[in-house]
PDB file of N, CA and C in Angstrom:
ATOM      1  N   UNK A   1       0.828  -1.203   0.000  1.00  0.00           N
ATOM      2  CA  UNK A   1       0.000   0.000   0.000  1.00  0.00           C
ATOM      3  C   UNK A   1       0.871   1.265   0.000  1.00  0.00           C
ATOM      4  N   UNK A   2       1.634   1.428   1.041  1.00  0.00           N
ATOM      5  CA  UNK A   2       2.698   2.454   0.796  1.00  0.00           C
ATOM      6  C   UNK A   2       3.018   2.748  -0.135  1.00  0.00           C
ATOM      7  N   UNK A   3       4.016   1.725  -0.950  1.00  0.00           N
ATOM      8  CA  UNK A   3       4.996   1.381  -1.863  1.00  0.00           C
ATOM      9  C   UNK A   3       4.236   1.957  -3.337  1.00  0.00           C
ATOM     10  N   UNK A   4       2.681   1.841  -2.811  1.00  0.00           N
ATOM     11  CA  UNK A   4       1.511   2.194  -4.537  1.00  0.00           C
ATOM     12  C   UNK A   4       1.824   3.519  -4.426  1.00  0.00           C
ATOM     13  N   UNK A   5       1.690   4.117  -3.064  1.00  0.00           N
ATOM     14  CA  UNK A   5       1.259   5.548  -2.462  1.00  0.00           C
ATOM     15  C   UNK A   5       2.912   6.256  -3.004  1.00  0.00           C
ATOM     16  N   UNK A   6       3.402   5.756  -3.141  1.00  0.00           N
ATOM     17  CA  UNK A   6       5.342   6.493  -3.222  1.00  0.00           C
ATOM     18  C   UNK A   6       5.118   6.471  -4.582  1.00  0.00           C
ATOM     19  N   UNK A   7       4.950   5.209  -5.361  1.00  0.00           N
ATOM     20  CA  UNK A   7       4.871   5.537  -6.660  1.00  0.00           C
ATOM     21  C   UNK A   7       4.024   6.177  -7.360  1.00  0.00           C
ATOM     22  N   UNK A   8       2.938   6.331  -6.827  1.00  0.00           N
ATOM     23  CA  UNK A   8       1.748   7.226  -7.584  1.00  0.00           C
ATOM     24  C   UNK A   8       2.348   9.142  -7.519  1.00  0.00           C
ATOM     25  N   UNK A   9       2.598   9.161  -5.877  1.00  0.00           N
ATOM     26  CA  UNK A   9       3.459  10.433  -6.043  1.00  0.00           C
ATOM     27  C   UNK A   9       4.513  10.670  -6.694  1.00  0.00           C
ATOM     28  N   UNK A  10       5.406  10.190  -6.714  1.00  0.00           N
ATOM     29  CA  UNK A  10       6.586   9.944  -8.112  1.00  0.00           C
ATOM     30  C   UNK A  10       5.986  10.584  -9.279  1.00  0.00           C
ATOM     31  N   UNK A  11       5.047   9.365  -9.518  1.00  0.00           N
ATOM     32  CA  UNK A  11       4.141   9.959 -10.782  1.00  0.00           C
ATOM     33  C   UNK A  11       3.719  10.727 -10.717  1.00  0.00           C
ATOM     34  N   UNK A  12       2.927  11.987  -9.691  1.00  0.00           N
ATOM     35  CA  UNK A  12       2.251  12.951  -9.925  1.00  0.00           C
ATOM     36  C   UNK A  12       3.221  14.027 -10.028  1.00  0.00           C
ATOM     37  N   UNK A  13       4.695  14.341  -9.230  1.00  0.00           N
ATOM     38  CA  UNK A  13       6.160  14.609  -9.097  1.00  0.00           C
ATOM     39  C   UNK A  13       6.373  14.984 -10.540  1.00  0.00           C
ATOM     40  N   UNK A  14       6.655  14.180 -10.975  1.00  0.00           N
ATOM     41  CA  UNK A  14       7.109  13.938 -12.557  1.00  0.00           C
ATOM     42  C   UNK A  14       6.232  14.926 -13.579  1.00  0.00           C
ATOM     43  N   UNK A  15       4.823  14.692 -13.542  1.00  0.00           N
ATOM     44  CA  UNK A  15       3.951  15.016 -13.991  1.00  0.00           C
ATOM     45  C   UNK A  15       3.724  16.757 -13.617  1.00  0.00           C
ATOM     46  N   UNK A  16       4.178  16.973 -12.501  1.00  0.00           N
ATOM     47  CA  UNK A  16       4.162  18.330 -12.127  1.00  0.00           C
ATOM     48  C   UNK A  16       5.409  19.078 -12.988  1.00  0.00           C
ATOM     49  N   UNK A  17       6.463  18.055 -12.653  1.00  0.00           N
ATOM     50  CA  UNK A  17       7.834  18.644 -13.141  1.00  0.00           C
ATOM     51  C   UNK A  17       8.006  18.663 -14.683  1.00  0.00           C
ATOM     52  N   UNK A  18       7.197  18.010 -15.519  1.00  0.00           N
ATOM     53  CA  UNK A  18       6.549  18.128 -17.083  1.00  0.00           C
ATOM     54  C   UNK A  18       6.182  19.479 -17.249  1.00  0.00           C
ATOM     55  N   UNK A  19       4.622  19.626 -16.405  1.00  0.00           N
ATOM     56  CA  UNK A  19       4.337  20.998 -16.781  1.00  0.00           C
ATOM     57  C   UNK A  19       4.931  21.939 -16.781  1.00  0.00           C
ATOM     58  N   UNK A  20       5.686  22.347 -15.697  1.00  0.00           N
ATOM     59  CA  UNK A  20       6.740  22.968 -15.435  1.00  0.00           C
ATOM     60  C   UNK A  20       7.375  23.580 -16.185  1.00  0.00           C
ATOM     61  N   UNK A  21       7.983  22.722 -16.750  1.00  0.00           N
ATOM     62  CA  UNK A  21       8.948  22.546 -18.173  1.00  0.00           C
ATOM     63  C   UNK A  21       7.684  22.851 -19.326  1.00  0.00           C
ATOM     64  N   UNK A  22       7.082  22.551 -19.270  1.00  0.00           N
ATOM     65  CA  UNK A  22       6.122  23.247 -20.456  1.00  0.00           C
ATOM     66  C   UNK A  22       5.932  24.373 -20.406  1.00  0.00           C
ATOM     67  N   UNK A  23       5.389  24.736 -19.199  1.00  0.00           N
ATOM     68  CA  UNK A  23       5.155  26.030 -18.884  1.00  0.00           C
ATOM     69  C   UNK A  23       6.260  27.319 -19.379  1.00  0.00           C
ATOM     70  N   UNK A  24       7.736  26.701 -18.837  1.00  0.00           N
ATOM     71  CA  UNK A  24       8.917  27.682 -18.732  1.00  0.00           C
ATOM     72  C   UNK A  24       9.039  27.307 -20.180  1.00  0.00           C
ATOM     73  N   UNK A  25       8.727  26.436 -21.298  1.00  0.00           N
ATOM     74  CA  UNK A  25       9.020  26.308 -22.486  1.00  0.00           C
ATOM     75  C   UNK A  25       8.598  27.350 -23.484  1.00  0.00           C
ATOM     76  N   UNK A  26       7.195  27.288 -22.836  1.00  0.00           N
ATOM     77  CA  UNK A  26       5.988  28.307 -23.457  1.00  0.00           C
ATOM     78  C   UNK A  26       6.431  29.807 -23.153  1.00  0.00           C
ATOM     79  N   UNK A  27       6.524  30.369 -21.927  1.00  0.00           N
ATOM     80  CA  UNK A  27       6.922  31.432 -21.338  1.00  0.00           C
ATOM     81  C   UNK A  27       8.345  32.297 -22.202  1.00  0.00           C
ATOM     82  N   UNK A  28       8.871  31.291 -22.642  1.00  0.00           N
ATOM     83  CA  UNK A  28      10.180  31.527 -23.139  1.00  0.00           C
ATOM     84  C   UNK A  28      10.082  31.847 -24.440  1.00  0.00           C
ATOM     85  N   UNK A  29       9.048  30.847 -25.374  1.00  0.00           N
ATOM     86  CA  UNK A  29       8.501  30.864 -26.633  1.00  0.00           C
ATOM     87  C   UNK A  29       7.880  32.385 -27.123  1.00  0.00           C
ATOM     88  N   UNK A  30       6.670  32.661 -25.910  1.00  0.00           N
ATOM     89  CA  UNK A  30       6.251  33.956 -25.669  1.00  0.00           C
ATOM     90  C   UNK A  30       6.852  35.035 -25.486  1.00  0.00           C
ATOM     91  N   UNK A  31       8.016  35.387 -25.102  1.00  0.00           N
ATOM     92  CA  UNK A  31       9.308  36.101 -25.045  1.00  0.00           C
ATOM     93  C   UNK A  31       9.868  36.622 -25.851  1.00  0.00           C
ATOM     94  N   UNK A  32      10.059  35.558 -26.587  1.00  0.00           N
ATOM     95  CA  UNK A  32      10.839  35.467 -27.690  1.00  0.00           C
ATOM     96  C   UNK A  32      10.380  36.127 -28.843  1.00  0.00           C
ATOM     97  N   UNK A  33       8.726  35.586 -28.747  1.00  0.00           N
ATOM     98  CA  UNK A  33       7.878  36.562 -29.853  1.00  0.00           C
ATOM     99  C   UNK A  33       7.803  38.375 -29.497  1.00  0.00           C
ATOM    100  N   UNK A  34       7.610  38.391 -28.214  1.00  0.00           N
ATOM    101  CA  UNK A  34       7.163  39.237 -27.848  1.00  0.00           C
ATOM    102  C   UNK A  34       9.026  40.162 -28.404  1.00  0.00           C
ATOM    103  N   UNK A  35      10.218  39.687 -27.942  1.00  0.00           N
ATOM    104  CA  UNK A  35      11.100  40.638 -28.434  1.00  0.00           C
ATOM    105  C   UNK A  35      11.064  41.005 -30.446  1.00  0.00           C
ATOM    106  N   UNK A  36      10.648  39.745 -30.686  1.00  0.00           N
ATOM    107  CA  UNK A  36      10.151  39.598 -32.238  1.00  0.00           C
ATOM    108  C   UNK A  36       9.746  41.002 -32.601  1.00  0.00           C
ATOM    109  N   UNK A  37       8.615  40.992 -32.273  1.00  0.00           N
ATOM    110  CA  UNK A  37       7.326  41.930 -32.552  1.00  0.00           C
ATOM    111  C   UNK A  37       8.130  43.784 -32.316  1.00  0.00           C
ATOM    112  N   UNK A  38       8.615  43.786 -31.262  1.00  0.00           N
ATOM    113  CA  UNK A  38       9.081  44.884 -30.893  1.00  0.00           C
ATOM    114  C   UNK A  38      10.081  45.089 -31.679  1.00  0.00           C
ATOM    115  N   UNK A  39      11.542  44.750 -32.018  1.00  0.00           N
ATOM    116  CA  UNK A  39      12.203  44.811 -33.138  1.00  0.00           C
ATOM    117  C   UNK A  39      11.684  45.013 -34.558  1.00  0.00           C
ATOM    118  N   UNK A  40      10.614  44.076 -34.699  1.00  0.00           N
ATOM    119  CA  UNK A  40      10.091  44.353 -36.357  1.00  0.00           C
ATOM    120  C   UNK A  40       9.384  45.921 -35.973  1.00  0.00           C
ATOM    121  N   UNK A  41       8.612  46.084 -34.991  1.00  0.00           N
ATOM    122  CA  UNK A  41       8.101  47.230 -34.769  1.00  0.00           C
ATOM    123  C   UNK A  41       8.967  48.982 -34.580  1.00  0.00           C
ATOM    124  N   UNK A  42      10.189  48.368 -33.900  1.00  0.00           N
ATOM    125  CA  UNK A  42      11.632  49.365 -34.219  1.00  0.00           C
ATOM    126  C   UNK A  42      11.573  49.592 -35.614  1.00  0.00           C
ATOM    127  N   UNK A  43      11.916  48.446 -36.396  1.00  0.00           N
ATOM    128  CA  UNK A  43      12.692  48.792 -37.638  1.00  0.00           C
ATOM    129  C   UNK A  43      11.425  49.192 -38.657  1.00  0.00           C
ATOM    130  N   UNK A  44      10.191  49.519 -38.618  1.00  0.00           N
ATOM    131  CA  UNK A  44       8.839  49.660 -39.010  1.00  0.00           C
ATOM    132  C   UNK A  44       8.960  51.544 -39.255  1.00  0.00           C
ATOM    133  N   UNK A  45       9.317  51.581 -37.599  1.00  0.00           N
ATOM    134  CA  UNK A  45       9.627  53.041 -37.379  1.00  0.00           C
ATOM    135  C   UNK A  45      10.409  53.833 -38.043  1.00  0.00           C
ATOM    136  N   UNK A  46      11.593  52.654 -37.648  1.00  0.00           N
ATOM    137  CA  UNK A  46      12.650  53.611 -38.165  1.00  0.00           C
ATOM    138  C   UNK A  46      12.654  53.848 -40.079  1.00  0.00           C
ATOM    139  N   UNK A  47      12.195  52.624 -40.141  1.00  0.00           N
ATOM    140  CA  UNK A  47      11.898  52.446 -42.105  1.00  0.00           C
ATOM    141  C   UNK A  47      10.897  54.378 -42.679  1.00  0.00           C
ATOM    142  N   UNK A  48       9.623  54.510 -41.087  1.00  0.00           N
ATOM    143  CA  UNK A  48       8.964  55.199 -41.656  1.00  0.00           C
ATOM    144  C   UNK A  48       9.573  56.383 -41.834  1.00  0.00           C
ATOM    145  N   UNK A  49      10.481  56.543 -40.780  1.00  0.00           N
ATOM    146  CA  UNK A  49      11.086  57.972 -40.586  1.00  0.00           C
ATOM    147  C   UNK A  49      12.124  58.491 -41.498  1.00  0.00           C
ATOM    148  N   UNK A  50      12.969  57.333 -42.370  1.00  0.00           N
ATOM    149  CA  UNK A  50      13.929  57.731 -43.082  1.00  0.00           C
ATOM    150  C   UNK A  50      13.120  58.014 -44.001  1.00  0.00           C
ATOM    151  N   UNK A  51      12.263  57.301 -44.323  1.00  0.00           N
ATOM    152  CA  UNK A  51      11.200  57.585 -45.656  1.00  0.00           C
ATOM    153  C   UNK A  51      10.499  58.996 -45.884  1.00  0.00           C
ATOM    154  N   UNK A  52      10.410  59.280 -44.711  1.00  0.00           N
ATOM    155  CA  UNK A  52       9.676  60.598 -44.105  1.00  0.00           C
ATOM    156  C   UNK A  52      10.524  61.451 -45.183  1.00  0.00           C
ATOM    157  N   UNK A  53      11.957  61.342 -44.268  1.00  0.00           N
ATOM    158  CA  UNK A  53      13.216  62.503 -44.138  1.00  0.00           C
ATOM    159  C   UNK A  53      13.143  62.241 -45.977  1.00  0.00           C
ATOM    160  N   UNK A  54      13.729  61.468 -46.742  1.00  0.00           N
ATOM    161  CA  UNK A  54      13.439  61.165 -47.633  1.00  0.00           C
ATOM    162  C   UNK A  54      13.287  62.526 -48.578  1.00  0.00           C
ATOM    163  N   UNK A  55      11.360  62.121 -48.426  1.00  0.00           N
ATOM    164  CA  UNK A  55      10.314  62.852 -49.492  1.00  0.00           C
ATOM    165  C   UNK A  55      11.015  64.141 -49.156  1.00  0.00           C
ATOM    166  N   UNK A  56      10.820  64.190 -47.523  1.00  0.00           N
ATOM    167  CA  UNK A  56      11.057  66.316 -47.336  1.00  0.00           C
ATOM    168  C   UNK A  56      12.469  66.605 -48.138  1.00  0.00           C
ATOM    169  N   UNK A  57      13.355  65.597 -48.674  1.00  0.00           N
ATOM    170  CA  UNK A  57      14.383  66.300 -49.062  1.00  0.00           C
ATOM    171  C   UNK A  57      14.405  66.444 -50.489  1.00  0.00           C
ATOM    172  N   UNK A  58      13.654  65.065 -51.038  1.00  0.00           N
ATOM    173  CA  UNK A  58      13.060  65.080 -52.291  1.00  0.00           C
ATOM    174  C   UNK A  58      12.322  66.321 -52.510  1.00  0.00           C
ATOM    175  N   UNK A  59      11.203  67.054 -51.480  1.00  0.00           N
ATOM    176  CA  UNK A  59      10.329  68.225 -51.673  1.00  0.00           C
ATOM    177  C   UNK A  59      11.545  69.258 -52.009  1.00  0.00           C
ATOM    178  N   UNK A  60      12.129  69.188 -51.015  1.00  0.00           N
ATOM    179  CA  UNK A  60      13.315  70.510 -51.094  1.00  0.00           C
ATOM    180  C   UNK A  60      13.969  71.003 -52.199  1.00  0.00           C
ATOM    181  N   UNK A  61      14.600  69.466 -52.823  1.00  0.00           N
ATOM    182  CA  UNK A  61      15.075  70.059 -53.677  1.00  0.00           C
ATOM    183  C   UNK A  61      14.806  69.696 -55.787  1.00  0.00           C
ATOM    184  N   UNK A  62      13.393  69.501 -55.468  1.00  0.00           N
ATOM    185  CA  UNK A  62      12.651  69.608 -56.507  1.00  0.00           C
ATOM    186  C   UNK A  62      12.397  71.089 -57.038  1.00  0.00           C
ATOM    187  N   UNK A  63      11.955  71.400 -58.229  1.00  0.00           N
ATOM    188  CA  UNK A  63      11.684  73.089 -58.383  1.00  0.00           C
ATOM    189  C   UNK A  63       9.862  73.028 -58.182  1.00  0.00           C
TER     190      UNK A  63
END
C-alpha cells in the first residue's frame, strides 16, 4: 500500500515537473515573440522615418 502511495506520487512529481517545463518552455517561446514583434516594430519606425526625411528632401530640392 505504501509502496503504490510512493509511486503514484513519483508519478504525480514527474507530472508536475513536465508541466513545469512546459510552462517555462511556453513562457520563453512567448518572449521570444514578444522581443520579435518589438524589433520588427523598431525597424517599421525607423523604415517610416527615413522615408519621411526622404520625401522632405526630395520636396526641397525639386523646383
Amino acid at each position: 500500500m505504501l509502496e503504490e502511495f510512493q509511486s503514484c506520487s513519483k508519478g504525480r512529481a514527474m507530472t508536475q515537473m513536465h508541466q513545469k517545463q512546459k510552462q517555462e518552455k511556453m513562457n520563453s517561446q512567448d518572449e521570444k515573440e514578444k522581443r520579435r514583434q518589438e524589433r520588427l516594430a523598431q525597424q517599421l519606425r525607423q523604415n517610416l522615418k527615413r522615408r519621411k526625411e526622404q520625401s522632405r528632401k526630395r520636396a526641397q530640392t525639386e523646383p
